[in-house]
PDB file of N, CA and C in Angstrom:
ATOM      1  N   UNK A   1      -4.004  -7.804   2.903  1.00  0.00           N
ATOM      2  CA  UNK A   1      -2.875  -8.663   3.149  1.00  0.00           C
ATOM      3  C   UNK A   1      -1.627  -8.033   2.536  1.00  0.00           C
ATOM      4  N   UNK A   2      -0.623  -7.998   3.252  1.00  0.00           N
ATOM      5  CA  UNK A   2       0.802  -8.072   2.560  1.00  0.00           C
ATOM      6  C   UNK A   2       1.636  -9.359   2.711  1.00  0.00           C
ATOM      7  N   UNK A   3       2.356  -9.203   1.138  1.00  0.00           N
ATOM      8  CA  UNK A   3       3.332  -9.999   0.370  1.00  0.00           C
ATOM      9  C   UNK A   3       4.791  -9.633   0.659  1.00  0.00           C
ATOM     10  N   UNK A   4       5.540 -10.184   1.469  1.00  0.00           N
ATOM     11  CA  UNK A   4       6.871  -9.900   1.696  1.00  0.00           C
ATOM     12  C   UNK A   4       7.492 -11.075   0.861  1.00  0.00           C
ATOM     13  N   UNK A   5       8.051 -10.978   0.614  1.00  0.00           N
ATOM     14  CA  UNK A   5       9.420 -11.619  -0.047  1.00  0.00           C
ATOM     15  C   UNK A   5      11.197 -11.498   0.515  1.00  0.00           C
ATOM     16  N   UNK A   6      11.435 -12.919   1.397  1.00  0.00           N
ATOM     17  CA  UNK A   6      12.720 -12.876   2.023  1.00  0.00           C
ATOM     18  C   UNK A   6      13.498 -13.748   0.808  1.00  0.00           C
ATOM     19  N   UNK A   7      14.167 -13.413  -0.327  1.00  0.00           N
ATOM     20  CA  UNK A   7      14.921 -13.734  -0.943  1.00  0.00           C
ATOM     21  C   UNK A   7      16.431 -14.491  -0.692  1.00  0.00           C
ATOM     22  N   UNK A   8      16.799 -14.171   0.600  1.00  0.00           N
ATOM     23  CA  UNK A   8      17.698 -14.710   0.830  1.00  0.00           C
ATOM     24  C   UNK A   8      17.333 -16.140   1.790  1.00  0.00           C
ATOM     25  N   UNK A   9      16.400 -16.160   1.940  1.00  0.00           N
ATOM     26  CA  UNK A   9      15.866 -17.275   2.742  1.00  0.00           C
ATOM     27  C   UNK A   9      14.757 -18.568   1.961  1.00  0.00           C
ATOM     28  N   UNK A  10      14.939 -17.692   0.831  1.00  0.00           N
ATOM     29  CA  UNK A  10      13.710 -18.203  -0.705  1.00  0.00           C
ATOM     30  C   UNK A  10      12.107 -18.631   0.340  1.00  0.00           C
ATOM     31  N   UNK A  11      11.814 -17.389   0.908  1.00  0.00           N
ATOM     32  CA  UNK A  11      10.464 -17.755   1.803  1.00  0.00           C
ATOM     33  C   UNK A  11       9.248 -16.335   1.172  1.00  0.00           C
ATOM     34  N   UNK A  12       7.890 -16.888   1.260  1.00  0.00           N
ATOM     35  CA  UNK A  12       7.359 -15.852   0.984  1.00  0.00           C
ATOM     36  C   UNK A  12       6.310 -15.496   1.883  1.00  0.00           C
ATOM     37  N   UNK A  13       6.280 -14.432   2.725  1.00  0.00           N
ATOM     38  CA  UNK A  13       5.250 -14.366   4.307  1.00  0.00           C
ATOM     39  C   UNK A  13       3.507 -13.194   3.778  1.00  0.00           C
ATOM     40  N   UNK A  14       3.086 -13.947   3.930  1.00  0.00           N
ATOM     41  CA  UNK A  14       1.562 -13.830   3.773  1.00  0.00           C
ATOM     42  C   UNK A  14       1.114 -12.834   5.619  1.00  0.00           C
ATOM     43  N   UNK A  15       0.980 -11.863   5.470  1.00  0.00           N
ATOM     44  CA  UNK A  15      -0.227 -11.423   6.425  1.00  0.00           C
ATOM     45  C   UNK A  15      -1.058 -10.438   6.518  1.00  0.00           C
ATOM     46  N   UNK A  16      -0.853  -9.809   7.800  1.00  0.00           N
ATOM     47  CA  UNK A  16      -1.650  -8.375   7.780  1.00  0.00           C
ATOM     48  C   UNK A  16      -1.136  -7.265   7.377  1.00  0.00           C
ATOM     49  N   UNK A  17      -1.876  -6.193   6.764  1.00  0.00           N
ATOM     50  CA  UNK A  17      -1.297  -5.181   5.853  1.00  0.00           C
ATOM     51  C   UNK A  17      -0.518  -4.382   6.467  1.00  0.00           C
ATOM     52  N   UNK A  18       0.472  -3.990   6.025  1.00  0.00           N
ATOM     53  CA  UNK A  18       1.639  -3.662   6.588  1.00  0.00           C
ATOM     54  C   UNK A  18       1.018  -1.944   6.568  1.00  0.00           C
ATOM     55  N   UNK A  19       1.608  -1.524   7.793  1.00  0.00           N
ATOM     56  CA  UNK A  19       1.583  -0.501   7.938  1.00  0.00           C
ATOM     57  C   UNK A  19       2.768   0.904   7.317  1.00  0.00           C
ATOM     58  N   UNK A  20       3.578   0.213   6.900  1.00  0.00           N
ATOM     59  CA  UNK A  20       4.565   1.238   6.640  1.00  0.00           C
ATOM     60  C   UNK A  20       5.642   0.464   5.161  1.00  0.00           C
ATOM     61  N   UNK A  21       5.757   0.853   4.640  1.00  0.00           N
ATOM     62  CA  UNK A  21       6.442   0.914   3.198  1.00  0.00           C
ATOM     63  C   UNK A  21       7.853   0.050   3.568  1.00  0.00           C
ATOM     64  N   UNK A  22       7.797  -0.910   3.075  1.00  0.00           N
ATOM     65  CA  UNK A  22       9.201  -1.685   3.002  1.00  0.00           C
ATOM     66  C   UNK A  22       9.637  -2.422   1.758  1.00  0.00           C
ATOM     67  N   UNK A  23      10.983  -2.645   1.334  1.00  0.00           N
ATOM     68  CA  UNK A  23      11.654  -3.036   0.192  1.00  0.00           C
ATOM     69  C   UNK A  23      11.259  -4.777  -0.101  1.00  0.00           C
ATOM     70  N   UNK A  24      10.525  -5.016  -0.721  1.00  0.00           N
ATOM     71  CA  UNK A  24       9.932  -6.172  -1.660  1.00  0.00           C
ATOM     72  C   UNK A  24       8.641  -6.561  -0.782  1.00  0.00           C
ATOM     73  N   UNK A  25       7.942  -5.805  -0.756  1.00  0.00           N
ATOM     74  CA  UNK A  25       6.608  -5.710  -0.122  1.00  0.00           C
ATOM     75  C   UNK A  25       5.719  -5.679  -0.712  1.00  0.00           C
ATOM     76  N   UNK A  26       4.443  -6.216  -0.643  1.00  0.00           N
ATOM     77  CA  UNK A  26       3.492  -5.955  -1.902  1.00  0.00           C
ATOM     78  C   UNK A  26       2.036  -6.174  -1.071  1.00  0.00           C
ATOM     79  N   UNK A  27       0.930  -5.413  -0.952  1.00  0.00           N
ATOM     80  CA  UNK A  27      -0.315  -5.402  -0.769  1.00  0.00           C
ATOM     81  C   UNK A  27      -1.390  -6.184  -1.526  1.00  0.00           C
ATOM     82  N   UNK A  28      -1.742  -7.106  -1.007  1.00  0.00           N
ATOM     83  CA  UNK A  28      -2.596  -8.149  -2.428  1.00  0.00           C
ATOM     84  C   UNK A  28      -4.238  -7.589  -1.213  1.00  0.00           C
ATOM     85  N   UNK A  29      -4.973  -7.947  -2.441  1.00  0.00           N
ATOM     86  CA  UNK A  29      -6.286  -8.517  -1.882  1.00  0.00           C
ATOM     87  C   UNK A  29      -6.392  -9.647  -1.442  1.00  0.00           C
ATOM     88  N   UNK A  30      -7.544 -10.414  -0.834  1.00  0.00           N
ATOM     89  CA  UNK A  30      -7.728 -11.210   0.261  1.00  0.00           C
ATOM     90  C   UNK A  30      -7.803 -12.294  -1.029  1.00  0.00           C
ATOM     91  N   UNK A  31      -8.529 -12.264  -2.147  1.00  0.00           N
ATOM     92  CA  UNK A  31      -8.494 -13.153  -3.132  1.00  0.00           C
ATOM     93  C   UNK A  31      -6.684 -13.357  -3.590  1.00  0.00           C
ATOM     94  N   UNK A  32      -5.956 -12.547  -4.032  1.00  0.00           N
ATOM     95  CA  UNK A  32      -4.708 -12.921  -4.449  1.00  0.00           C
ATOM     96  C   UNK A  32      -4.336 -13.160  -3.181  1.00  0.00           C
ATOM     97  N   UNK A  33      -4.028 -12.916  -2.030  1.00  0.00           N
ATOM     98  CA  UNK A  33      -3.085 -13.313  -1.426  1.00  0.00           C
ATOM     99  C   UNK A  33      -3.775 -15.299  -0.863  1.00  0.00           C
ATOM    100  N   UNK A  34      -4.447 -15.075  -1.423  1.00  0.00           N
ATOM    101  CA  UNK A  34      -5.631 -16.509  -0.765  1.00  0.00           C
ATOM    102  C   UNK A  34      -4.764 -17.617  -2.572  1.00  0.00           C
ATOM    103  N   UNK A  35      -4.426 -16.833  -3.629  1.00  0.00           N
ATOM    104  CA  UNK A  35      -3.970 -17.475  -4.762  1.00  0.00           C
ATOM    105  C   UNK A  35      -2.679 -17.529  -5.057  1.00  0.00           C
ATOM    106  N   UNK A  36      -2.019 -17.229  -3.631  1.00  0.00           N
ATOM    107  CA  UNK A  36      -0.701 -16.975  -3.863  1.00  0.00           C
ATOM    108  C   UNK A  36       0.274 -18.127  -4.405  1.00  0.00           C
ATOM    109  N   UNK A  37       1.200 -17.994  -5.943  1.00  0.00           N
ATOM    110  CA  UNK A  37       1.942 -19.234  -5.908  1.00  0.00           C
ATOM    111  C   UNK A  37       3.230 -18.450  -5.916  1.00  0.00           C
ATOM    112  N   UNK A  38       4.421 -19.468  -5.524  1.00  0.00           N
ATOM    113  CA  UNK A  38       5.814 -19.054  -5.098  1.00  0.00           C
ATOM    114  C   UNK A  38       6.680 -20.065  -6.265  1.00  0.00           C
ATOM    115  N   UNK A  39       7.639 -19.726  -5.847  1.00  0.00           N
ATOM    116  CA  UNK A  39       8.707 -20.416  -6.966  1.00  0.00           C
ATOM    117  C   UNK A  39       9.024 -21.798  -6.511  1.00  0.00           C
ATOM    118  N   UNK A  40       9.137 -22.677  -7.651  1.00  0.00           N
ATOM    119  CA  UNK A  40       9.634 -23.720  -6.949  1.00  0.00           C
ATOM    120  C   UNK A  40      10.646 -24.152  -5.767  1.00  0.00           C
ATOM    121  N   UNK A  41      10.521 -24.562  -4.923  1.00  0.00           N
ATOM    122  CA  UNK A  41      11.791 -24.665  -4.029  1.00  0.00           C
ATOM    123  C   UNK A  41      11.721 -23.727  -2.863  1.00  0.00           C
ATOM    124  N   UNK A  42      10.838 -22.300  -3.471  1.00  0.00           N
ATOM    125  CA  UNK A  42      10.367 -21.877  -1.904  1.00  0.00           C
ATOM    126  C   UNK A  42       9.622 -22.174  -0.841  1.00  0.00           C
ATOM    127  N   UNK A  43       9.553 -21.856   0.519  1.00  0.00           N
ATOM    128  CA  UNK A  43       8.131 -21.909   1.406  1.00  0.00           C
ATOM    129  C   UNK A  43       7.080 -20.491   1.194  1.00  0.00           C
ATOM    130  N   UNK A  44       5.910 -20.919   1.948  1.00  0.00           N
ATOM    131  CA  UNK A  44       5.065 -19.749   1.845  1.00  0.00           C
ATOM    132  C   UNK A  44       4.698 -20.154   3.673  1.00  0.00           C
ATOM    133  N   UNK A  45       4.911 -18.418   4.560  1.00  0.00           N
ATOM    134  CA  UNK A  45       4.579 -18.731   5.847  1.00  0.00           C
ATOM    135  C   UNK A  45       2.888 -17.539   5.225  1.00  0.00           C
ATOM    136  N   UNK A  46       2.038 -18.393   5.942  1.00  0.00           N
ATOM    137  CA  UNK A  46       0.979 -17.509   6.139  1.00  0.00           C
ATOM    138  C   UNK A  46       0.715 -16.955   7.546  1.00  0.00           C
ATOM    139  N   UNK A  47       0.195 -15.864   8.012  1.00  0.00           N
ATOM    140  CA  UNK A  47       0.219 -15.655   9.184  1.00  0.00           C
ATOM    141  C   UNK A  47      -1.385 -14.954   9.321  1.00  0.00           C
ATOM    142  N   UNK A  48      -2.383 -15.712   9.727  1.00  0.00           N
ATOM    143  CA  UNK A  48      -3.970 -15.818  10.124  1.00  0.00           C
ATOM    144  C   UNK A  48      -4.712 -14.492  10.555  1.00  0.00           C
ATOM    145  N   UNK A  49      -5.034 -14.338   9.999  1.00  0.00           N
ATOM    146  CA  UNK A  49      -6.164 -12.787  10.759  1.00  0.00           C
ATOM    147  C   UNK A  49      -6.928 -13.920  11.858  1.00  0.00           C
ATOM    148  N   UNK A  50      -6.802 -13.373  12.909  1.00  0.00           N
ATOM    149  CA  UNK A  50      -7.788 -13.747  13.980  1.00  0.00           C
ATOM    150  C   UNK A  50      -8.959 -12.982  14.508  1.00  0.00           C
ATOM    151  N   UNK A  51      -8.686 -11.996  13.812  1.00  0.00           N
ATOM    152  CA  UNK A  51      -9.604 -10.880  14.394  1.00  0.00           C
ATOM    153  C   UNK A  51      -9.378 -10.345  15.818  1.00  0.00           C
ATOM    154  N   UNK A  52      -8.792 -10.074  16.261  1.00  0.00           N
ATOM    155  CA  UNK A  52      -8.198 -10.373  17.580  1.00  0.00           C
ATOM    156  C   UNK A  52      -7.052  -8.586  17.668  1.00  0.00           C
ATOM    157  N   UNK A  53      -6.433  -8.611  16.249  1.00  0.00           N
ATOM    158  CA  UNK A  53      -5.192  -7.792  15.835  1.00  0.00           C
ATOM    159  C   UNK A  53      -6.289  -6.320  16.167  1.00  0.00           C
ATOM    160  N   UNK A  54      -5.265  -5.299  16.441  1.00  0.00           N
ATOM    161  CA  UNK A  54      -5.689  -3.862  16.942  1.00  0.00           C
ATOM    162  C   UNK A  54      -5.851  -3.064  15.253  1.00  0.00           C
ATOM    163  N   UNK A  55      -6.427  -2.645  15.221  1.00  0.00           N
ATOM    164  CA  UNK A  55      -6.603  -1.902  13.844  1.00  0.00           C
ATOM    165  C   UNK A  55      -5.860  -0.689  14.018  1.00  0.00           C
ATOM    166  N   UNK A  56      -6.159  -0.035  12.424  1.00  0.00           N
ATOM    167  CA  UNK A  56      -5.206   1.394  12.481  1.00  0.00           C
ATOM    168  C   UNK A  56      -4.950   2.538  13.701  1.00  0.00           C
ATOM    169  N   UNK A  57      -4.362   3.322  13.869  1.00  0.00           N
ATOM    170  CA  UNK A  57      -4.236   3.787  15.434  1.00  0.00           C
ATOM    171  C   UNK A  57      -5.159   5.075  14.745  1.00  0.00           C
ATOM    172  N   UNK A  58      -5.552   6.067  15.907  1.00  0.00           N
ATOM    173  CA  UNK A  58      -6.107   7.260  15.071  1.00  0.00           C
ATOM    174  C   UNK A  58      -4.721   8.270  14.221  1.00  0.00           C
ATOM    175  N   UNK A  59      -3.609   7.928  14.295  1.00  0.00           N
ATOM    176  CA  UNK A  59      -2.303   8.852  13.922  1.00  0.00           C
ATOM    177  C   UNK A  59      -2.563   8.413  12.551  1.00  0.00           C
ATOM    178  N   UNK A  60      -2.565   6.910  12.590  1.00  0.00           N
ATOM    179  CA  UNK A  60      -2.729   6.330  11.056  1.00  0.00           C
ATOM    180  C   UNK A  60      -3.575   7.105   9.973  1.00  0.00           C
ATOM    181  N   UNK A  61      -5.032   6.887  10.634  1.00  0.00           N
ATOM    182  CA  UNK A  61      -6.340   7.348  10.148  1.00  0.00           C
ATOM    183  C   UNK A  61      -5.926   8.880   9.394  1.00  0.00           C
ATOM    184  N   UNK A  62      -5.801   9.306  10.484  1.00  0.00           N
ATOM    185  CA  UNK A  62      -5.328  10.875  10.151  1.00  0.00           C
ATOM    186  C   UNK A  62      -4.210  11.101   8.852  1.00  0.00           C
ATOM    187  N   UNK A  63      -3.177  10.398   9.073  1.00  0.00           N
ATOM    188  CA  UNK A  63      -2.118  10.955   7.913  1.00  0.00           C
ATOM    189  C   UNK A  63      -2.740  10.156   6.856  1.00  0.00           C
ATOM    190  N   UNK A  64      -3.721   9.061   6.424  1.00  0.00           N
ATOM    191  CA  UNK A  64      -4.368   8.843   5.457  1.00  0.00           C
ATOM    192  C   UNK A  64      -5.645   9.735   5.241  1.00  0.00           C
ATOM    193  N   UNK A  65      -5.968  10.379   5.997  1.00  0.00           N
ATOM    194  CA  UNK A  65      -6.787  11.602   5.417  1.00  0.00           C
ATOM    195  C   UNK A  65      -6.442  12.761   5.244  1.00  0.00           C
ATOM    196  N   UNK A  66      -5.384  13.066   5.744  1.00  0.00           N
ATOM    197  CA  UNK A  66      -4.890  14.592   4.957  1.00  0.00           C
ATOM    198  C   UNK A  66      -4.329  14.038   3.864  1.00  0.00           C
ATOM    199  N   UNK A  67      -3.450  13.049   3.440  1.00  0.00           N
ATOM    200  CA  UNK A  67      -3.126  12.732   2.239  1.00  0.00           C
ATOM    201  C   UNK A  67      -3.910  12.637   1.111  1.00  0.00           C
ATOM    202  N   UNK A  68      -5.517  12.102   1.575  1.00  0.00           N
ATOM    203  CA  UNK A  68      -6.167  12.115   0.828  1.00  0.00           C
ATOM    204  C   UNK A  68      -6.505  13.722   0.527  1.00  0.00           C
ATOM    205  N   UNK A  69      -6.536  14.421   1.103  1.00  0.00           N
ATOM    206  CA  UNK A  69      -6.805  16.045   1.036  1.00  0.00           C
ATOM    207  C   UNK A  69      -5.941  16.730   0.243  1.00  0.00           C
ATOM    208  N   UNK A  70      -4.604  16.564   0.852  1.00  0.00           N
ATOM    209  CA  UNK A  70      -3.602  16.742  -0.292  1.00  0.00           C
ATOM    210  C   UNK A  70      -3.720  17.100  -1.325  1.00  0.00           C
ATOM    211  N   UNK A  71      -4.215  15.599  -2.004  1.00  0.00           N
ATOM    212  CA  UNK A  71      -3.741  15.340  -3.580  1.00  0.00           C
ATOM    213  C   UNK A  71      -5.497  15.579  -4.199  1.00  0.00           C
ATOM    214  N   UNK A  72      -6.600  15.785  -3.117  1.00  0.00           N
ATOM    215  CA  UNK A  72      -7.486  16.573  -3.836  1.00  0.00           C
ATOM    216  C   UNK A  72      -7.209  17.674  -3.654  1.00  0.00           C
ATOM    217  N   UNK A  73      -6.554  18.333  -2.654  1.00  0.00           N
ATOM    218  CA  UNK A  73      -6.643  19.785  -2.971  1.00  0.00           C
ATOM    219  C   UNK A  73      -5.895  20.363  -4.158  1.00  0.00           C
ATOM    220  N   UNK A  74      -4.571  19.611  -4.344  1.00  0.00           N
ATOM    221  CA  UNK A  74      -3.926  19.238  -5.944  1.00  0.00           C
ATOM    222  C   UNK A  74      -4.786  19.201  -6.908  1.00  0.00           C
ATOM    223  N   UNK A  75      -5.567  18.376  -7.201  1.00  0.00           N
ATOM    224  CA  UNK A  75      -6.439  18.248  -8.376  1.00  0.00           C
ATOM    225  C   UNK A  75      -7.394  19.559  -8.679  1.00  0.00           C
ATOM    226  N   UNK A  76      -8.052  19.894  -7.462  1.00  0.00           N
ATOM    227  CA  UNK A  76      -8.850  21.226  -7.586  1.00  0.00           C
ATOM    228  C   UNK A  76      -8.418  22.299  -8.070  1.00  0.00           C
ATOM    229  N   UNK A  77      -6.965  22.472  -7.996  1.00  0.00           N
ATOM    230  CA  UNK A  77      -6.216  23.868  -8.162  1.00  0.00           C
ATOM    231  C   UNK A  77      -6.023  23.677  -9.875  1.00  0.00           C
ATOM    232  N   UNK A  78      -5.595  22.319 -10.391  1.00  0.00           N
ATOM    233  CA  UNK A  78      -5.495  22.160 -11.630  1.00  0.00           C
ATOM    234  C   UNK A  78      -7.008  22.183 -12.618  1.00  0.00           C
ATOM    235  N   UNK A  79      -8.038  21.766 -12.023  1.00  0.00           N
ATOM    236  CA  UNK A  79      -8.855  22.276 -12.532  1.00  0.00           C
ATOM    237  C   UNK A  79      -9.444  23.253 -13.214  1.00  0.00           C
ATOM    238  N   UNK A  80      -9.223  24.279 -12.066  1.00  0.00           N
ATOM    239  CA  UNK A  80      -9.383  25.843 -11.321  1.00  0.00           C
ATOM    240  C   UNK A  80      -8.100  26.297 -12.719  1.00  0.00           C
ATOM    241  N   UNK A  81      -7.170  25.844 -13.170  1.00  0.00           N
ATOM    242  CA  UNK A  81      -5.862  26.494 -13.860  1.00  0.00           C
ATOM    243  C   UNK A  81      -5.397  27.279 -12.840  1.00  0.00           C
ATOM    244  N   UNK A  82      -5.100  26.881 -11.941  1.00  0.00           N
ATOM    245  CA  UNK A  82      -3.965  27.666 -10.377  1.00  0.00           C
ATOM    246  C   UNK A  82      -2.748  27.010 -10.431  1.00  0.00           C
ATOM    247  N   UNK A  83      -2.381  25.928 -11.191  1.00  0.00           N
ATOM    248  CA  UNK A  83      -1.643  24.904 -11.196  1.00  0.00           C
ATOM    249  C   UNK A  83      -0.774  25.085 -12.747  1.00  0.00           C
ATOM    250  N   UNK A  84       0.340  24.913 -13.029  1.00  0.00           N
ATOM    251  CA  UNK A  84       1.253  24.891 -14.197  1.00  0.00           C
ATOM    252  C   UNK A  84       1.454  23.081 -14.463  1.00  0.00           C
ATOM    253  N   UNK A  85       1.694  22.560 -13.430  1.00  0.00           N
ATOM    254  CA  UNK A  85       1.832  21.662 -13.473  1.00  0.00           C
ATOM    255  C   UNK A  85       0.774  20.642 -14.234  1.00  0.00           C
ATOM    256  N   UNK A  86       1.517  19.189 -15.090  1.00  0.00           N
ATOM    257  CA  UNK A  86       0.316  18.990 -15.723  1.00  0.00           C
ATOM    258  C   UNK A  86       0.322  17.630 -15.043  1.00  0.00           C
ATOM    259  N   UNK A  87      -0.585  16.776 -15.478  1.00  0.00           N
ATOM    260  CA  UNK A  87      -1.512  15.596 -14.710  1.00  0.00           C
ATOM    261  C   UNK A  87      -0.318  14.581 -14.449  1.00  0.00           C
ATOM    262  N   UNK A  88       0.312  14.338 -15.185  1.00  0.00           N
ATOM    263  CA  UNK A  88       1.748  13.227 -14.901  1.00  0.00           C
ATOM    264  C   UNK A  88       2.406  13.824 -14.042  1.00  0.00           C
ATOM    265  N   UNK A  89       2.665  14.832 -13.889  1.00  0.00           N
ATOM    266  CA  UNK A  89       3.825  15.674 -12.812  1.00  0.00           C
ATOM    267  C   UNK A  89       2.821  15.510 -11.101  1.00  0.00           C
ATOM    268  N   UNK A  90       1.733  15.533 -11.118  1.00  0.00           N
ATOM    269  CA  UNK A  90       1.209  15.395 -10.164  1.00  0.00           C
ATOM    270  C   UNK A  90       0.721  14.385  -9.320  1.00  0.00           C
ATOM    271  N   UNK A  91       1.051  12.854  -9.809  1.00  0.00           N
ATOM    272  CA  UNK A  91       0.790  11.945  -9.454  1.00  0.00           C
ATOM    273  C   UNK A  91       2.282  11.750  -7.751  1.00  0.00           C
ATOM    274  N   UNK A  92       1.330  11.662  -6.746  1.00  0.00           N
ATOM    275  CA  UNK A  92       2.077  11.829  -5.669  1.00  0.00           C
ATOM    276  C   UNK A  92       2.528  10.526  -4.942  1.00  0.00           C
ATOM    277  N   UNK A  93       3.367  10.531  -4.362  1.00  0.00           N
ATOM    278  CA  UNK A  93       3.491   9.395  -2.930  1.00  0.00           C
ATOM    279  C   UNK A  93       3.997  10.033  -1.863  1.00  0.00           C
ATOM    280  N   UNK A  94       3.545   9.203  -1.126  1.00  0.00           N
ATOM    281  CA  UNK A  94       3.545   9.623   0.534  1.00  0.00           C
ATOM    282  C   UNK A  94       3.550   7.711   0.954  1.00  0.00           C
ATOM    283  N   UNK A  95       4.772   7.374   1.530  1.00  0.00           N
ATOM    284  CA  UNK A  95       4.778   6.422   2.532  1.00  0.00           C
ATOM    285  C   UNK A  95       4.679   5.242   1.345  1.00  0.00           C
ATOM    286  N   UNK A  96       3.549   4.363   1.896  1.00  0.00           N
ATOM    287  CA  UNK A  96       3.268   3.651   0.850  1.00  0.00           C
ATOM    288  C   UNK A  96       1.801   3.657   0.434  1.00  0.00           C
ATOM    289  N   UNK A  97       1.319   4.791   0.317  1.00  0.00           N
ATOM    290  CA  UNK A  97      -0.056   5.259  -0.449  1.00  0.00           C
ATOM    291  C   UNK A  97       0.638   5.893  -1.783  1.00  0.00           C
ATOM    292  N   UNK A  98      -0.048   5.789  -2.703  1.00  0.00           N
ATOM    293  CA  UNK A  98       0.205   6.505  -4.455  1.00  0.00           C
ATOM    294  C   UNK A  98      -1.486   6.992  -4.143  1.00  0.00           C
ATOM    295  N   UNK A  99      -1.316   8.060  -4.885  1.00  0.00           N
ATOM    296  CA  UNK A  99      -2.125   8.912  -5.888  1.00  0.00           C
ATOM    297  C   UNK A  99      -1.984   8.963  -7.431  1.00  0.00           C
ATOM    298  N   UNK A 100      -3.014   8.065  -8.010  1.00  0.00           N
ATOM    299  CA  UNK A 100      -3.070   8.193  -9.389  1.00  0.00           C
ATOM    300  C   UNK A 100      -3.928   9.052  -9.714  1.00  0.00           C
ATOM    301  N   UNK A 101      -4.024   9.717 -10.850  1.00  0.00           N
ATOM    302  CA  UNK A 101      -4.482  10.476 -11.568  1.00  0.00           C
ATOM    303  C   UNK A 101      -5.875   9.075 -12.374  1.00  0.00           C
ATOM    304  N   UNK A 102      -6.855   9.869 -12.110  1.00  0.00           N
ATOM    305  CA  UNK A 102      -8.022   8.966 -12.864  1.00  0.00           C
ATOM    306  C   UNK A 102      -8.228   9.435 -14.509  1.00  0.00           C
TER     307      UNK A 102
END
């Protein structure tokens, strides 16, 4: 689920996970977004998984797996000492995926 927040409208929209990175956006699990509380005085629109919605396209799939490749092929090289760079400097983003360092 994503958490949008329209501030100027004091509304807070509950749905399906957003595909692309936007300004006061937030990704909950199905439990938080199911516990969601708002500020007094706001609404909350929820908007229903029906099952029905088209899932990721294969373009999607893909740039979430080279990303994932990426930032292992990153980690391997630092392993290896191929890398100067140290573990904080390497923590990446792409879109709205992060790579943390474990």
């Amino acid at each position: 689920m994503t958490l949008t927040y329209i501030y100027a409208e004091s509304t807070a929209v509950v749905g399906p996970l957003a595909v692309f990175s936007e300004p006061h956006a937030y990704d909950l699990c199905s439990l938080h977004g199911e516990r969601l509380k708002v500020p007094h005085g706001w609404k909350v629109i929820r908007h229903e998984l029906t099952g029905d919605e088209p899932g990721p396209s294969e373009d999607d799939l893909m740039a979430i797996a080279d990303a994932v490749r990426e930032v292992a092929a990153q980690e391997v090289e630092e392993v290896d000492g191929n890398s100067s760079q140290n573990s904080q400097s390497s923590i990446g983003r792409r879109g709205h995926l992060r790579a943390v360092p474990s």
